[in-house]
C-alpha atoms as a PDB file:
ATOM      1  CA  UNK A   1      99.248  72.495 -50.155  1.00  0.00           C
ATOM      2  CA  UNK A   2      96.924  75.039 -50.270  1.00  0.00           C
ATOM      3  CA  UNK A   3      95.462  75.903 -46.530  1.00  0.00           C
ATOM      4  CA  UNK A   4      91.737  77.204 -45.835  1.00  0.00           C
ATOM      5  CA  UNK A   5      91.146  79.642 -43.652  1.00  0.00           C
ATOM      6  CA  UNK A   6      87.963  79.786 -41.720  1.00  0.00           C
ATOM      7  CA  UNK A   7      85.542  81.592 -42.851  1.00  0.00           C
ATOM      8  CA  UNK A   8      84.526  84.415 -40.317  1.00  0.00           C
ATOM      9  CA  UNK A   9      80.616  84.534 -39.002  1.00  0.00           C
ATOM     10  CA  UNK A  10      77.961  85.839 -41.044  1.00  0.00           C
ATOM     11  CA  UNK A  11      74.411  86.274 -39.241  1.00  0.00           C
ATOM     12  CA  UNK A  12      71.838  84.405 -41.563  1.00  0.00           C
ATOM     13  CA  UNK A  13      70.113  87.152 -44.022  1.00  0.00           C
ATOM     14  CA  UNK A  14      67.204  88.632 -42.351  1.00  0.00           C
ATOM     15  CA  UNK A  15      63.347  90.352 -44.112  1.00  0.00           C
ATOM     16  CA  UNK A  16      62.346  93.550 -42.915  1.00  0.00           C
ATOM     17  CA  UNK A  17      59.966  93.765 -39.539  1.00  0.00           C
ATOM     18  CA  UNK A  18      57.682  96.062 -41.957  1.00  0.00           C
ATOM     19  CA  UNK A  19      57.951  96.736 -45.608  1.00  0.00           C
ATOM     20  CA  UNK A  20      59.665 100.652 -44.626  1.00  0.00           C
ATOM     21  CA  UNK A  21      62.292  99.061 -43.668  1.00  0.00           C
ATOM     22  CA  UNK A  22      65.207  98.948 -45.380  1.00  0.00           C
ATOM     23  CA  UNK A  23      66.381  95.283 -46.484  1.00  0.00           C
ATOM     24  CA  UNK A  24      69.594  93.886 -44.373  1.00  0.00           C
ATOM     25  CA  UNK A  25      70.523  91.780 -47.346  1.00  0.00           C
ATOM     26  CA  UNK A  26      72.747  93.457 -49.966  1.00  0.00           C
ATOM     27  CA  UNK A  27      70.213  94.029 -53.668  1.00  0.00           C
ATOM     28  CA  UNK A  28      73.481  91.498 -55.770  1.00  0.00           C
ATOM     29  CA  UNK A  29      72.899  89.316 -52.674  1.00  0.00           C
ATOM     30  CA  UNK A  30      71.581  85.875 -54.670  1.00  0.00           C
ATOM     31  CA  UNK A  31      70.731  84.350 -51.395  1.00  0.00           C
ATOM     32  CA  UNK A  32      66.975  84.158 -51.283  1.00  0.00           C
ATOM     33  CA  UNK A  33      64.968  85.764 -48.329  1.00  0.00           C
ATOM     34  CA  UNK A  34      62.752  83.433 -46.751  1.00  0.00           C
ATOM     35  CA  UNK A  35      59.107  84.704 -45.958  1.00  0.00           C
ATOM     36  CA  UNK A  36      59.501  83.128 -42.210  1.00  0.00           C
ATOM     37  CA  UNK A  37      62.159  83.521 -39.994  1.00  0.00           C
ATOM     38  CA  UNK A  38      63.670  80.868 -39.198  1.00  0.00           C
ATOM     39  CA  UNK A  39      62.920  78.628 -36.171  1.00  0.00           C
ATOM     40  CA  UNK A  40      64.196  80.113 -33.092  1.00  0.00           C
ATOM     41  CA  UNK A  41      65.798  76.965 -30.640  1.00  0.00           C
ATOM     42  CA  UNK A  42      64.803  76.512 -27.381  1.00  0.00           C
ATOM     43  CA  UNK A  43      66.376  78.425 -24.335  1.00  0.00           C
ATOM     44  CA  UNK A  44      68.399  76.657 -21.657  1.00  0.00           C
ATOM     45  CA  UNK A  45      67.737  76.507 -18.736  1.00  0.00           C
ATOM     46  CA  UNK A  46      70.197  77.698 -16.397  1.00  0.00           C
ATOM     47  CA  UNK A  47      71.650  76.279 -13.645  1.00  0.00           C
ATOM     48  CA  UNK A  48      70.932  78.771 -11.274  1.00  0.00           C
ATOM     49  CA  UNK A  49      66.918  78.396 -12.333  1.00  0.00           C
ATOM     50  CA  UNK A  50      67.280  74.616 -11.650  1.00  0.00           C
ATOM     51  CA  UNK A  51      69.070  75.108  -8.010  1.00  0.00           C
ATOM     52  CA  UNK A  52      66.925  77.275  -7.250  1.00  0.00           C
ATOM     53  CA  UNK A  53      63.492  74.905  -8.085  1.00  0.00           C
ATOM     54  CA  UNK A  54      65.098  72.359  -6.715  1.00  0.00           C
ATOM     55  CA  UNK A  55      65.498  73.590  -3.098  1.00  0.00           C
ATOM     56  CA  UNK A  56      62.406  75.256  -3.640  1.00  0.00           C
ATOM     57  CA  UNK A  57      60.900  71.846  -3.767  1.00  0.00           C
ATOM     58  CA  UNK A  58      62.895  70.934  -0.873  1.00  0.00           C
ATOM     59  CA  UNK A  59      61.477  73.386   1.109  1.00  0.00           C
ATOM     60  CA  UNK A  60      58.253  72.253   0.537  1.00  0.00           C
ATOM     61  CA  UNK A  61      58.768  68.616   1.077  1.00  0.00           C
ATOM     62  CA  UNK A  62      60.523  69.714   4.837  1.00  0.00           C
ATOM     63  CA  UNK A  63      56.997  71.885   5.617  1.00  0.00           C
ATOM     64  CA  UNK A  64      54.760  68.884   4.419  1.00  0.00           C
ATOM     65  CA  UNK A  65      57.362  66.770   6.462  1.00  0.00           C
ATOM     66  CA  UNK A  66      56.890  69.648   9.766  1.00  0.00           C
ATOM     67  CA  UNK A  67      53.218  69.575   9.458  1.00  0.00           C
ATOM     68  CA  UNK A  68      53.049  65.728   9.358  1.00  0.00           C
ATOM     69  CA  UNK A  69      54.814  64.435  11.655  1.00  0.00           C
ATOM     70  CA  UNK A  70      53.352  63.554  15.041  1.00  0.00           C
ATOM     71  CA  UNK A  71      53.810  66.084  17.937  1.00  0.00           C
ATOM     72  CA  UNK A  72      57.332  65.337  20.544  1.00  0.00           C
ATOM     73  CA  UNK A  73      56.052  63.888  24.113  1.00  0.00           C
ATOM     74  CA  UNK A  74      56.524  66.909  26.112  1.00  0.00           C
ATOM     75  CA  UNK A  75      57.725  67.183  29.645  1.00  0.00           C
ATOM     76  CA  UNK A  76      54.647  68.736  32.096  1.00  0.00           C
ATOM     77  CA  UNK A  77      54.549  72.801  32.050  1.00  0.00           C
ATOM     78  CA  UNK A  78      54.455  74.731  34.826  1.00  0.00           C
ATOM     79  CA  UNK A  79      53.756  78.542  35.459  1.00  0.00           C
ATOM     80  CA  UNK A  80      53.186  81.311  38.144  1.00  0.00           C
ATOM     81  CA  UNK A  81      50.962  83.048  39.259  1.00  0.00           C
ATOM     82  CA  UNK A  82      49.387  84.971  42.393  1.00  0.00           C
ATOM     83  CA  UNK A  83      47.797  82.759  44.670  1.00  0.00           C
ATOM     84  CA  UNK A  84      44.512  84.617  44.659  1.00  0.00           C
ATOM     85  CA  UNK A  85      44.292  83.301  40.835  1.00  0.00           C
ATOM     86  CA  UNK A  86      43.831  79.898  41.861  1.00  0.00           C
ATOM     87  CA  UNK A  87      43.329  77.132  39.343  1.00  0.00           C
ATOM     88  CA  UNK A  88      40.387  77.879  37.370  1.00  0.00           C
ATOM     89  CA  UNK A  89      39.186  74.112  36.587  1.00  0.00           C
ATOM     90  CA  UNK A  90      36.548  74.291  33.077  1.00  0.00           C
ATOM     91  CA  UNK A  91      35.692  70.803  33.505  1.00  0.00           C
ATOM     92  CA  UNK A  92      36.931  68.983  36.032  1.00  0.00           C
ATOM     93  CA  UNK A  93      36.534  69.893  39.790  1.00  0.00           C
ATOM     94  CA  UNK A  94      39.385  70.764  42.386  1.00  0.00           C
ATOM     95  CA  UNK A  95      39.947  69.054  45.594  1.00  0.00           C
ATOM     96  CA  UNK A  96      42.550  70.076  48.150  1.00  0.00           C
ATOM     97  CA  UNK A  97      45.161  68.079  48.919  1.00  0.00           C
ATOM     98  CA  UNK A  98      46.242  66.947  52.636  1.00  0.00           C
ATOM     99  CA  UNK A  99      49.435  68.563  53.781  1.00  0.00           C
ATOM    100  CA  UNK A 100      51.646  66.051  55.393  1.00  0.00           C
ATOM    101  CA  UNK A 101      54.428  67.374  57.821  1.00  0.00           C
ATOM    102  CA  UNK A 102      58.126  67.843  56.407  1.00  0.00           C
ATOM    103  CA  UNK A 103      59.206  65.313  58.386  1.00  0.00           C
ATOM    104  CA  UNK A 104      57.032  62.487  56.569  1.00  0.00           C
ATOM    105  CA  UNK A 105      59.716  63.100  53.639  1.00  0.00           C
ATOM    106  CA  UNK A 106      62.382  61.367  55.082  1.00  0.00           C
ATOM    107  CA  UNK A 107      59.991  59.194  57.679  1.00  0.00           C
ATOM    108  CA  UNK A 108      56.955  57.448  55.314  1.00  0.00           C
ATOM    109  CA  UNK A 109      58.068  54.878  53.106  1.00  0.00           C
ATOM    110  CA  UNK A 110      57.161  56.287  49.877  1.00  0.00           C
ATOM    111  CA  UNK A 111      55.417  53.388  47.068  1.00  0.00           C
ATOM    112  CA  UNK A 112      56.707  55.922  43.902  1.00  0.00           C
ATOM    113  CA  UNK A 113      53.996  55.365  41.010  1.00  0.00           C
ATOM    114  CA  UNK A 114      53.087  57.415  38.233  1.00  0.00           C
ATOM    115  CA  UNK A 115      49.447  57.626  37.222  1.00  0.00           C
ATOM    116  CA  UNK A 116      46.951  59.669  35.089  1.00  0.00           C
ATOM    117  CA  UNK A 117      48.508  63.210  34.450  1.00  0.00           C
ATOM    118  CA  UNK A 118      46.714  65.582  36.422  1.00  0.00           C
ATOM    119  CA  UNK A 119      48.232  69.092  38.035  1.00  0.00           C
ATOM    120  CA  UNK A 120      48.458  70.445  41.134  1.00  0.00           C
ATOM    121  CA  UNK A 121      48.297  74.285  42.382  1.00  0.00           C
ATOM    122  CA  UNK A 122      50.566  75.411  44.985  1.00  0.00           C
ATOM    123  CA  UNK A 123      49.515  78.630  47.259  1.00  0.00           C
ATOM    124  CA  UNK A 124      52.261  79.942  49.720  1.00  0.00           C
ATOM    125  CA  UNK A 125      50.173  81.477  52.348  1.00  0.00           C
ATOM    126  CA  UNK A 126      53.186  82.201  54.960  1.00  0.00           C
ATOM    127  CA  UNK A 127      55.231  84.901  55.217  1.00  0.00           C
ATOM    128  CA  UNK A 128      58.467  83.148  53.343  1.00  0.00           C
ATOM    129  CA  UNK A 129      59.931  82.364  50.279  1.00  0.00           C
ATOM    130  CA  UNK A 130      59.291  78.579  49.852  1.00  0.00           C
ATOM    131  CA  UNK A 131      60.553  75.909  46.625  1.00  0.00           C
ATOM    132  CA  UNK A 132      58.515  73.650  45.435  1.00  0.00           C
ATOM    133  CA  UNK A 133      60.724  69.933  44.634  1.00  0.00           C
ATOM    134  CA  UNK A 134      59.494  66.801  43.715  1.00  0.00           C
ATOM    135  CA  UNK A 135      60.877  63.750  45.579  1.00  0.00           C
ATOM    136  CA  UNK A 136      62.342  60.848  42.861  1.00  0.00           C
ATOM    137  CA  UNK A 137      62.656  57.655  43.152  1.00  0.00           C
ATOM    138  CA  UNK A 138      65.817  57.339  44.967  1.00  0.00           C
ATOM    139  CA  UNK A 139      64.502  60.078  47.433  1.00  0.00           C
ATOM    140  CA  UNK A 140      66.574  62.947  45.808  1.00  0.00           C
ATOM    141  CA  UNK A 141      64.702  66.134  45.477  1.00  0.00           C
ATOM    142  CA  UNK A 142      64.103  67.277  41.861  1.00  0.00           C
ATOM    143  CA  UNK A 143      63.720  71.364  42.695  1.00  0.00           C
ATOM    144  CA  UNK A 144      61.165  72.885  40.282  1.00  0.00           C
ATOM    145  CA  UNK A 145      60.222  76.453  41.674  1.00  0.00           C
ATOM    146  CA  UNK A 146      60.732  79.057  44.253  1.00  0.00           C
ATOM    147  CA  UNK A 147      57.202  80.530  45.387  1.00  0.00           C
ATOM    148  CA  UNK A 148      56.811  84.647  46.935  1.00  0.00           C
ATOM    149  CA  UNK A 149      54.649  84.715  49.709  1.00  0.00           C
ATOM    150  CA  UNK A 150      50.986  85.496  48.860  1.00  0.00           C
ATOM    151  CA  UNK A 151      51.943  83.467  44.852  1.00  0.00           C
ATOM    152  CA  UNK A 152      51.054  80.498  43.895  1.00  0.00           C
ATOM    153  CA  UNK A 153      52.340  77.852  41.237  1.00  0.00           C
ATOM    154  CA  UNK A 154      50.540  75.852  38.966  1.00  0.00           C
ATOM    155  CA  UNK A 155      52.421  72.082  38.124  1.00  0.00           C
ATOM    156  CA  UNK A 156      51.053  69.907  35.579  1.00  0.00           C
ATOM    157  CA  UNK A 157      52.099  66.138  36.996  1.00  0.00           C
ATOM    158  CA  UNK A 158      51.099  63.006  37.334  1.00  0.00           C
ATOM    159  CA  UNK A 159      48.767  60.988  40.438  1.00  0.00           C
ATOM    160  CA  UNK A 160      51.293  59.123  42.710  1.00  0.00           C
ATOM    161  CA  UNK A 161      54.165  61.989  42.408  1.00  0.00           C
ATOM    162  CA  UNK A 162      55.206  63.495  45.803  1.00  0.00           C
ATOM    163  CA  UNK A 163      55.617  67.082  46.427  1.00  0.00           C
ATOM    164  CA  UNK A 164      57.852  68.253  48.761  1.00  0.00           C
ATOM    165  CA  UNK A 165      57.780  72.129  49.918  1.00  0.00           C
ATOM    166  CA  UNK A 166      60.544  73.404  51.774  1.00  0.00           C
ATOM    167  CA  UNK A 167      61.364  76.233  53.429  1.00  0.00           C
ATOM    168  CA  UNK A 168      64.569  79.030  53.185  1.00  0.00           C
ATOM    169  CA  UNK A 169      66.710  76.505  55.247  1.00  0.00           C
ATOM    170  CA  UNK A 170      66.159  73.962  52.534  1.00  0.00           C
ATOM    171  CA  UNK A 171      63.981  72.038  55.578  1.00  0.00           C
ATOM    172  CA  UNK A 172      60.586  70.213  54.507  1.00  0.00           C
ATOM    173  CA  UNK A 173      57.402  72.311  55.686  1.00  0.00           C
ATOM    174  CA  UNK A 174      54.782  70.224  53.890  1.00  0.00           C
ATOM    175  CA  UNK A 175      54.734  67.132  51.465  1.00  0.00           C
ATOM    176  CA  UNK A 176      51.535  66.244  48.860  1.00  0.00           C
ATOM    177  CA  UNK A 177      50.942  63.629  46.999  1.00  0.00           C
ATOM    178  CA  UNK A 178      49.205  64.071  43.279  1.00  0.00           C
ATOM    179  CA  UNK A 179      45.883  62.532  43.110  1.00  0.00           C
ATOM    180  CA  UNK A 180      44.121  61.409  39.862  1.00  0.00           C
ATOM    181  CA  UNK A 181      42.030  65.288  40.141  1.00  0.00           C
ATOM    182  CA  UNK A 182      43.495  68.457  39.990  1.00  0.00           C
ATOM    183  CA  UNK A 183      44.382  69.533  43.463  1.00  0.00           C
ATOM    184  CA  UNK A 184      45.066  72.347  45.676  1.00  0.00           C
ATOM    185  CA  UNK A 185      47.754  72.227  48.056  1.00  0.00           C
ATOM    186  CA  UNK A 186      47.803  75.194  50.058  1.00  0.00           C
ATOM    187  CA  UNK A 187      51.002  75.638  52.025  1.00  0.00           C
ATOM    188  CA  UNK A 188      50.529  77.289  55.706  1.00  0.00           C
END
């Protein structure tokens, strides 16, 4: 039995780019030259080019998804600030809130509602540090800020929340309660 070897490669027979080129196929070659080259196939794409459009797409569907969605419910800011630079109101006016006395935190029966959101200002005009808290429903202080003397502190809240300032002790010097307007609650 007679065994066949493979034959080894040979690259298809090619025409010259221009006729002063010499011709790649041998002149006692009886292959004929074709006048167009032959069809080239089409290149694969890699998988690295694929990967790569495909998270690109991805990307773009987690922007679209970014921009779309609706905005989180976000807890009320606060900032501070001198308390010269009192609230500058664009539209709606300021009113000054009534200071209670500390000792109506732990004395006044407190109705705990939350209304409209609306801010309050807070202006340390004594001569001591002072926090800032907000009294929760169970009557626990919630502490939000400590104020310099002479600085104030602006509180975004909502009408019905109570306010109670205290002094370096930790001992109530004022209370306020959030009204529906912006208010000013100047601390003496």
């Amino acid at each position: 039995m007679s065994e066949k070897l493979p034959q080894a490669y040979q690259p298809p027979p090619s025409a010259p780019a221009d006729a002063s080129e010499p011709s790649l196929v041998p002149p006692d070659d009886p292959t004929p030259v074709p006048d167009d080259p032959a069809p080239v196939a089409p290149r694969r794409r890699s998988r690295t080019g694929l990967l790569v459009a495909f998270g690109l797409v991805l990307l773009a569907g987690a922007v679209v998804w970014a921009i779309a969605r609706p905005a989180p419910e976000r807890a009320p800011r606060s900032t501070s600030a001198p308390a010269a630079a009192a609230p500058a109101a664009a539209t709606t006016p300021v009113q000054r809130l009534d200071a209670l006395p500390g000792s109506a935190e732990r004395t006044r029966r407190w109705r705990f509602t939350e209304g409209a959101p609306t801010s309050i200002y807070f202006a340390n005009d004594t001569d001591q540090k002072v926090t800032v808290h907000r009294l929760a429903g169970d009557e626990e202080r919630i502490r939000y800020a400590e104020i310099e003397p002479g600085h104030g502190y602006h509180q975004d809240t909502y009408a019905g929340h109570i306010w109670v300032i205290a002094g370096p002790g930790g001992e109530a010097v004022a209370v306020f309660q959030a009204e529906e307007t912006p208010g000013l609650a100047e601390i003496e």
